[in-house]
PDB file of N, CA and C in Angstrom:
ATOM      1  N   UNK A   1       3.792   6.770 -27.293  1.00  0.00           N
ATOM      2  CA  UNK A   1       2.967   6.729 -26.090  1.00  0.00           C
ATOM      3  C   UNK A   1       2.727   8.157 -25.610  1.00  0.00           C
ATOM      4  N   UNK A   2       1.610   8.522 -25.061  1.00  0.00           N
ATOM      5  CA  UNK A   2       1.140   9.776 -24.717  1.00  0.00           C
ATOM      6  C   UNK A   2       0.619   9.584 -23.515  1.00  0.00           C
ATOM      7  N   UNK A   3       0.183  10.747 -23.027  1.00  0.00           N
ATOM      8  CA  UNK A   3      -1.116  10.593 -21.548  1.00  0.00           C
ATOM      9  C   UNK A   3      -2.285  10.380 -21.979  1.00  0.00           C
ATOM     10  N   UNK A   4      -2.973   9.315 -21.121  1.00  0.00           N
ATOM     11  CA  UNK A   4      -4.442   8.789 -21.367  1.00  0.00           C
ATOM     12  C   UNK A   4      -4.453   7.486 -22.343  1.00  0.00           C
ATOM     13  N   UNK A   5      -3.002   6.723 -22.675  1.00  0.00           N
ATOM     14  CA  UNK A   5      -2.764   5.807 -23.244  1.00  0.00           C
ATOM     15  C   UNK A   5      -2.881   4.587 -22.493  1.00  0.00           C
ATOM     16  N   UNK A   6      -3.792   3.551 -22.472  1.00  0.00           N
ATOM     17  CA  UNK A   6      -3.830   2.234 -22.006  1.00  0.00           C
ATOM     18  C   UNK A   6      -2.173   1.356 -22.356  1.00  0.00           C
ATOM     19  N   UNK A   7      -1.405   0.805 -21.194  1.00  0.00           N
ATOM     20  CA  UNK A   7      -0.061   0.570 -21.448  1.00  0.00           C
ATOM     21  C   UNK A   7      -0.128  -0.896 -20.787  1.00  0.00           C
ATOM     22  N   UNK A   8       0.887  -2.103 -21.029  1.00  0.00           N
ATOM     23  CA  UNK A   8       1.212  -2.904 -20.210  1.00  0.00           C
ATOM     24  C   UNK A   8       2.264  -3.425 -20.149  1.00  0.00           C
ATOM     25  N   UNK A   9       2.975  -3.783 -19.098  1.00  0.00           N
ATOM     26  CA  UNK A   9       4.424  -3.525 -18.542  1.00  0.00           C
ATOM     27  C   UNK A   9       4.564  -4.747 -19.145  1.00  0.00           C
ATOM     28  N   UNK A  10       5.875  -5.072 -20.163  1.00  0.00           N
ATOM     29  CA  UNK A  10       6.306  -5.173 -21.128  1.00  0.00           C
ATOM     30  C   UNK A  10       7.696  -6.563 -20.878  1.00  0.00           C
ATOM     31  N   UNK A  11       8.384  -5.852 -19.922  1.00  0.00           N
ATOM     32  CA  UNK A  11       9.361  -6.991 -19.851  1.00  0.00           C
ATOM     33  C   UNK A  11       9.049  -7.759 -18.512  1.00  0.00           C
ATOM     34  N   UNK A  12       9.698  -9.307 -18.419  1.00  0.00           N
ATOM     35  CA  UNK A  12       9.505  -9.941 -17.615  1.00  0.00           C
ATOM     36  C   UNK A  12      10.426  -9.421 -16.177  1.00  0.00           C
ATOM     37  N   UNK A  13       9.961  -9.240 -14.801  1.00  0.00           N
ATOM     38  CA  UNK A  13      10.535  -8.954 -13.910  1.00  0.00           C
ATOM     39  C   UNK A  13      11.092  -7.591 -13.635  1.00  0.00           C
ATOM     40  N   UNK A  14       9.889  -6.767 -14.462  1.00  0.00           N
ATOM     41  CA  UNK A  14      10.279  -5.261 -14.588  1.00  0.00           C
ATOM     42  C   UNK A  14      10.117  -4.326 -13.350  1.00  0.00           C
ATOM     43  N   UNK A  15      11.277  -3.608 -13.336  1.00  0.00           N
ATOM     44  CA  UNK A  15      10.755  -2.381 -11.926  1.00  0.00           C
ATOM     45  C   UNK A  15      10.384  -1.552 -12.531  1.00  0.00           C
ATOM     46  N   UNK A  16       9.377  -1.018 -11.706  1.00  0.00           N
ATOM     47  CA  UNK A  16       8.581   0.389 -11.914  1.00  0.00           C
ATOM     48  C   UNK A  16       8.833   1.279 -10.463  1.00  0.00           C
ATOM     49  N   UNK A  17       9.772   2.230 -10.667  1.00  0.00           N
ATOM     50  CA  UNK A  17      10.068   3.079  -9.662  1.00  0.00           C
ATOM     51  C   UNK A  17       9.363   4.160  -8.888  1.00  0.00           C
ATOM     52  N   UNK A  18       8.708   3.785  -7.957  1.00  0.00           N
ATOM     53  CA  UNK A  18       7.894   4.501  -7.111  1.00  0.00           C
ATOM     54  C   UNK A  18       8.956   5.803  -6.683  1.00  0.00           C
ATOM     55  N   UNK A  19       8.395   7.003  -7.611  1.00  0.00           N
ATOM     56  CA  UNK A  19       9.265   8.247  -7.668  1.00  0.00           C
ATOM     57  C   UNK A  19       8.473   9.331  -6.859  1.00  0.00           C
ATOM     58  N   UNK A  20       7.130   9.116  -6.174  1.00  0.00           N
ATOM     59  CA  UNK A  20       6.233  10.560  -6.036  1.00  0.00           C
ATOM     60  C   UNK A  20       6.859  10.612  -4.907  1.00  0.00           C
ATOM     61  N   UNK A  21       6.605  10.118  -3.391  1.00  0.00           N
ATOM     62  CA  UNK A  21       6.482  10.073  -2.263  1.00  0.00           C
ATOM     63  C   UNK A  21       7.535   9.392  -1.666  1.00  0.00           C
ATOM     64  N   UNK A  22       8.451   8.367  -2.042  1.00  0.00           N
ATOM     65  CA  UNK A  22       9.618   7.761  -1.915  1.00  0.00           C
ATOM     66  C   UNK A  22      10.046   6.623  -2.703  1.00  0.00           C
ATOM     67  N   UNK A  23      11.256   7.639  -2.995  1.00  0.00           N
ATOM     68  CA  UNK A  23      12.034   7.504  -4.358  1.00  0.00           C
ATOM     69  C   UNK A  23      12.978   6.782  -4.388  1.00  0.00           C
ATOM     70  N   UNK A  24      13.163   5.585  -2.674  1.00  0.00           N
ATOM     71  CA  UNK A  24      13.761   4.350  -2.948  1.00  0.00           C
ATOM     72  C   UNK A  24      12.874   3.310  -2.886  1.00  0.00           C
ATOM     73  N   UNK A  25      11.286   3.723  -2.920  1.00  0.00           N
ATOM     74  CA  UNK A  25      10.594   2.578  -3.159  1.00  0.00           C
ATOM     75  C   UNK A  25      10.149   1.689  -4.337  1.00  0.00           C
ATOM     76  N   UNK A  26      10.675   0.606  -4.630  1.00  0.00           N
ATOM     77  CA  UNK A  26      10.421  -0.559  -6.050  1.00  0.00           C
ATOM     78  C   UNK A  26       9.243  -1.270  -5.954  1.00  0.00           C
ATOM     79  N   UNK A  27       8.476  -0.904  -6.873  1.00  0.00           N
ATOM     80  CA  UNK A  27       7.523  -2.634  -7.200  1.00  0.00           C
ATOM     81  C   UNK A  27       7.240  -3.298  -8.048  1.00  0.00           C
ATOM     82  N   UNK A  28       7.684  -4.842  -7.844  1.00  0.00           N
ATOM     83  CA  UNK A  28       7.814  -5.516  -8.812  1.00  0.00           C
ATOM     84  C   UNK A  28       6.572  -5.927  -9.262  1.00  0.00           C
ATOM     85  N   UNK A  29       6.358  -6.161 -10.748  1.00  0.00           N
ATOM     86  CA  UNK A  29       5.165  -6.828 -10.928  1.00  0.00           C
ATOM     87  C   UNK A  29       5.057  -7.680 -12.736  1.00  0.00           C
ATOM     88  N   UNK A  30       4.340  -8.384 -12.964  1.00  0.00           N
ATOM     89  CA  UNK A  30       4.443  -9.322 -13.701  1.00  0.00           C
ATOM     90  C   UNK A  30       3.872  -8.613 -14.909  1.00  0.00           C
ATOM     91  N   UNK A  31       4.738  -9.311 -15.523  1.00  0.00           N
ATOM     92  CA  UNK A  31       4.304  -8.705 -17.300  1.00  0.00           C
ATOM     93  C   UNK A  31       2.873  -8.723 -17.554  1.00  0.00           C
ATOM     94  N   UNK A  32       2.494  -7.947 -18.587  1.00  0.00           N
ATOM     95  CA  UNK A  32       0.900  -7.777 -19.270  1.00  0.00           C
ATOM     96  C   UNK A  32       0.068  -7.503 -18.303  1.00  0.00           C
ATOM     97  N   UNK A  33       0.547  -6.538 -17.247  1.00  0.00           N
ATOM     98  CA  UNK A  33      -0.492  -6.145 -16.225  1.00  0.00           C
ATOM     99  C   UNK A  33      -0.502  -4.649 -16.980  1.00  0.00           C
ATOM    100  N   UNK A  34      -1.743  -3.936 -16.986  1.00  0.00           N
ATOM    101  CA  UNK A  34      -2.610  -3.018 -17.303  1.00  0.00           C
ATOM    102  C   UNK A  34      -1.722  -1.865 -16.697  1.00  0.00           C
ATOM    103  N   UNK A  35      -2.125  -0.613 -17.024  1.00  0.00           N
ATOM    104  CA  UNK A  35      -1.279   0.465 -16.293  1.00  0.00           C
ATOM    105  C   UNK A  35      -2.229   1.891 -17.761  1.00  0.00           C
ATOM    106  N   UNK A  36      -2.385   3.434 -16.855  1.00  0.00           N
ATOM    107  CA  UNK A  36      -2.601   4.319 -17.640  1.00  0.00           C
ATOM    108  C   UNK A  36      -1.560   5.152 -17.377  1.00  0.00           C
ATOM    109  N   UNK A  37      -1.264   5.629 -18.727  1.00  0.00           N
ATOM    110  CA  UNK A  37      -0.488   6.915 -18.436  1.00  0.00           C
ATOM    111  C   UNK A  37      -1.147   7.666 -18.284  1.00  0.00           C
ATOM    112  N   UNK A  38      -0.088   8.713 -16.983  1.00  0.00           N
ATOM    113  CA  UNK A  38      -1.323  10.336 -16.394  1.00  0.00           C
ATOM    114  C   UNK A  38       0.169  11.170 -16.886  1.00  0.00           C
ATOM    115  N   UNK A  39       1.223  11.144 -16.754  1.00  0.00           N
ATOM    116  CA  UNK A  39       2.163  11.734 -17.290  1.00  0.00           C
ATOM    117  C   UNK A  39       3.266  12.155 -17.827  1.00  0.00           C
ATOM    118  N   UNK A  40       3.966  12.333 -18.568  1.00  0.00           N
ATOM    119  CA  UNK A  40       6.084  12.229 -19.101  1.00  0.00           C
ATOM    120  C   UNK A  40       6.626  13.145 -18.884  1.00  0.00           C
ATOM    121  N   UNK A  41       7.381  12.688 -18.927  1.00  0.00           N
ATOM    122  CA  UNK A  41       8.901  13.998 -18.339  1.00  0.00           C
ATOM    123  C   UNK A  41       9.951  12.598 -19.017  1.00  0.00           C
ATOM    124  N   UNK A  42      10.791  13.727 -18.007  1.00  0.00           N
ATOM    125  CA  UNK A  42      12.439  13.165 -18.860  1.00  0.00           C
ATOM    126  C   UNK A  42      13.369  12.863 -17.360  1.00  0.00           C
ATOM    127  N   UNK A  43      14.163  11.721 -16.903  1.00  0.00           N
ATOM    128  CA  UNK A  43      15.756  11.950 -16.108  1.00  0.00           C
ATOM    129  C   UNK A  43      16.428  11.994 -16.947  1.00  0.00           C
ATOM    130  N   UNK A  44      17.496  12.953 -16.308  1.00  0.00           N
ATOM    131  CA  UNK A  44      18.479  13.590 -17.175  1.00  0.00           C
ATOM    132  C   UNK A  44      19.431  13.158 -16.353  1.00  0.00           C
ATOM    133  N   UNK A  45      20.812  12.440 -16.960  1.00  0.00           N
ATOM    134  CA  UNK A  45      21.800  11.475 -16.121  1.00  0.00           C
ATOM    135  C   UNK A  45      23.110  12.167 -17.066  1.00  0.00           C
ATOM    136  N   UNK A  46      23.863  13.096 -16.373  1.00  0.00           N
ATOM    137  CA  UNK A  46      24.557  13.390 -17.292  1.00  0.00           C
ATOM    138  C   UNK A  46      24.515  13.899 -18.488  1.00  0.00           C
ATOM    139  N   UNK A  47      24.639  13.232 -19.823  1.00  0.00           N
ATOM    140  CA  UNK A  47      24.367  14.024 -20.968  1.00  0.00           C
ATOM    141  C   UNK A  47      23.537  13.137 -21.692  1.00  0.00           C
ATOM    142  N   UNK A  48      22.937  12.475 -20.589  1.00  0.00           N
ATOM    143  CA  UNK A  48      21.738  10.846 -21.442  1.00  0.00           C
ATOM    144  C   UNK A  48      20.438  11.563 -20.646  1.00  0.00           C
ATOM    145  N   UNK A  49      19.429  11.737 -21.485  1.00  0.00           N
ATOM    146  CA  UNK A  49      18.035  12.011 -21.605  1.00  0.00           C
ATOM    147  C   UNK A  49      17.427  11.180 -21.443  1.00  0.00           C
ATOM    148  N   UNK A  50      16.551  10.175 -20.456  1.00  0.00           N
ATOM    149  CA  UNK A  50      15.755   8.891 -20.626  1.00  0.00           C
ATOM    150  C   UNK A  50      14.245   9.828 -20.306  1.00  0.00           C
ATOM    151  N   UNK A  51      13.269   9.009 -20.791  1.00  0.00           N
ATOM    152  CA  UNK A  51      11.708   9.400 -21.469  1.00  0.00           C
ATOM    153  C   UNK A  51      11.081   8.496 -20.104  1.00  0.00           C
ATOM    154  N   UNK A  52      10.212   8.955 -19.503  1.00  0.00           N
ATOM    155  CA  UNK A  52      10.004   8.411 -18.061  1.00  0.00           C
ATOM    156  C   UNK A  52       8.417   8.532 -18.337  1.00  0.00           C
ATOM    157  N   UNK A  53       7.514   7.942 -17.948  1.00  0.00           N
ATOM    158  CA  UNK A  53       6.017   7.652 -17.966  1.00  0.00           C
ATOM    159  C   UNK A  53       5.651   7.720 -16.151  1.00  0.00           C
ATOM    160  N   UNK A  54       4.517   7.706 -15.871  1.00  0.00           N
ATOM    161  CA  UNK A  54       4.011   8.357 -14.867  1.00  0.00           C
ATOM    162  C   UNK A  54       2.758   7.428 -15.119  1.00  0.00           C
ATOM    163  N   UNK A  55       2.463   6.153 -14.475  1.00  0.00           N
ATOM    164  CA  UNK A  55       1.889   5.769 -14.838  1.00  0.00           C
ATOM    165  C   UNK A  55       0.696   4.816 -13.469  1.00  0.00           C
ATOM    166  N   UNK A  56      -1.007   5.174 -13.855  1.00  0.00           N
ATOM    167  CA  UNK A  56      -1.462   4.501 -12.718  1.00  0.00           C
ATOM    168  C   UNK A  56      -1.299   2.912 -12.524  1.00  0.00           C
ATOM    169  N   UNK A  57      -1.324   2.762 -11.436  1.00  0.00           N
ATOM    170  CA  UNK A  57      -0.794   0.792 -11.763  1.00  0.00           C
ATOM    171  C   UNK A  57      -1.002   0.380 -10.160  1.00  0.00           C
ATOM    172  N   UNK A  58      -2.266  -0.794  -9.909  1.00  0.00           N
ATOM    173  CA  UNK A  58      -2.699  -0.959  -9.074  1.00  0.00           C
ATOM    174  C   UNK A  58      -2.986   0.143  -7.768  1.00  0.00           C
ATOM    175  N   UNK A  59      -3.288   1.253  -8.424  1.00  0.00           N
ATOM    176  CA  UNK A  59      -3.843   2.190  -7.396  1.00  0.00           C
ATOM    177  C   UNK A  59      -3.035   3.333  -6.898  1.00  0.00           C
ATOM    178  N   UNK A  60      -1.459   2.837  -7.385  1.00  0.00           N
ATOM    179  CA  UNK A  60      -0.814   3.847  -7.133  1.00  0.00           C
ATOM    180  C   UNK A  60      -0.085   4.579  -8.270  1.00  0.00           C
ATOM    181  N   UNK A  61       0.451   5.921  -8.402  1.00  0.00           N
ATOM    182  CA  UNK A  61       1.450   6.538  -9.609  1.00  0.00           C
ATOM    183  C   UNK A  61       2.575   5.994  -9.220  1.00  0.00           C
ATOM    184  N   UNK A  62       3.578   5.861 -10.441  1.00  0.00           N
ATOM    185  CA  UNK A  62       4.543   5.195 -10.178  1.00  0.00           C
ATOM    186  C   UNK A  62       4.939   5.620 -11.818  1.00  0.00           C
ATOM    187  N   UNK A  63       5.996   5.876 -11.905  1.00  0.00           N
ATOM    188  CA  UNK A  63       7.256   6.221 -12.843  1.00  0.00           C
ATOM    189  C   UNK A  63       8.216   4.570 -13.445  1.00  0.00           C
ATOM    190  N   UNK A  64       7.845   4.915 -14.726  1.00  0.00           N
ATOM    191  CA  UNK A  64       8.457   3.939 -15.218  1.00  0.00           C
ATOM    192  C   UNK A  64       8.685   4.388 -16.890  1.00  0.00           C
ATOM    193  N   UNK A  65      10.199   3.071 -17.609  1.00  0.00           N
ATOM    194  CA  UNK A  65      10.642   3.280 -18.014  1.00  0.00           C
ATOM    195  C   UNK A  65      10.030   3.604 -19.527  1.00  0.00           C
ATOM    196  N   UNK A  66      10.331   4.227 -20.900  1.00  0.00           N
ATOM    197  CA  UNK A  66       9.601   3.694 -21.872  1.00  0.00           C
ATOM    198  C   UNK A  66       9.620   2.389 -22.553  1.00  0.00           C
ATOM    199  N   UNK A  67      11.201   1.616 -22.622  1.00  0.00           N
ATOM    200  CA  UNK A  67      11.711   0.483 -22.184  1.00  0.00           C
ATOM    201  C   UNK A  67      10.404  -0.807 -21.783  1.00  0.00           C
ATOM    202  N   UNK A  68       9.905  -0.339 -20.885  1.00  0.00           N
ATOM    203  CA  UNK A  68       8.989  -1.413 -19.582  1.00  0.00           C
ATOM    204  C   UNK A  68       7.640  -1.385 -20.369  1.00  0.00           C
ATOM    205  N   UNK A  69       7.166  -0.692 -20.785  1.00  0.00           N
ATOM    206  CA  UNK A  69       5.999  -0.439 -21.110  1.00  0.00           C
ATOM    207  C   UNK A  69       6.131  -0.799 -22.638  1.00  0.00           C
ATOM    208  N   UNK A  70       4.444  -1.021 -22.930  1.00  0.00           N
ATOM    209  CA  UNK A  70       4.064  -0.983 -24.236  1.00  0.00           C
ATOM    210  C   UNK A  70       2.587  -1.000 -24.682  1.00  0.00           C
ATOM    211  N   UNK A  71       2.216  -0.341 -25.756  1.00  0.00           N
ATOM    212  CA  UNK A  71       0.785   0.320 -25.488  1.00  0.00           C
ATOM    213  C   UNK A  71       0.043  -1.656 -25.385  1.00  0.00           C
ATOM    214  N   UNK A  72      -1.197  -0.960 -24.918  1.00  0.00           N
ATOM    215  CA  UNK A  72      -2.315  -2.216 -24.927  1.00  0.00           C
ATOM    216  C   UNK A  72      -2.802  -2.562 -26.496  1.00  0.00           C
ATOM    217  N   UNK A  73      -3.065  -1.439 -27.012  1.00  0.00           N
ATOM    218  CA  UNK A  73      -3.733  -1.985 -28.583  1.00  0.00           C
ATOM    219  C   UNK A  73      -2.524  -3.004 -29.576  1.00  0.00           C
ATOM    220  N   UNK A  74      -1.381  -3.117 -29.016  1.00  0.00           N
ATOM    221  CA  UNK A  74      -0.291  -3.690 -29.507  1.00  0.00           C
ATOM    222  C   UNK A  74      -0.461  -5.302 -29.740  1.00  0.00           C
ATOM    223  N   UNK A  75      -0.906  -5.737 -28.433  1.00  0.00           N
ATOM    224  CA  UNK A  75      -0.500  -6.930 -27.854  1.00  0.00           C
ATOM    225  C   UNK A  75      -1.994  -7.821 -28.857  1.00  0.00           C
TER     226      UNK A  75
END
């Protein structure tokens, strides 16, 4: 997965962590809903590296897992 990749959130009852503006805000939302990636980075938890997506999804950016996601041309 890259930026400018058509994605859709992947597991059932997945959070996507609203990280820009407040970073205890969650929203839940239902599998095979649409989402673009605008950007990746990494959390770094100790000596575990997780791959984080940046992704538009109903209007807002929102950070989520690589885990959660999965490209659209897949399905």
């Amino acid at each position: 997965m890259k930026t400018g990749d058509l994605v859709v959130v992947a597991s059932p009852g997945a959070t996507v962590l609203f990280f820009i503006t407040d970073p205890g805000k969650t929203h839940w939302i239902k599998p095979g809903k649409p989402a673009l990636i605008v950007d990746m980075g990494y959390m770094v938890t100790g000596n575990v590296s997780i791959k984080k997506f940046k992704i538009l999804l109903d209007g807002e950016l929102w950070w989520a897992s690589e885990n959660q996601l999965d490209l659209l041309d897949k399905q």
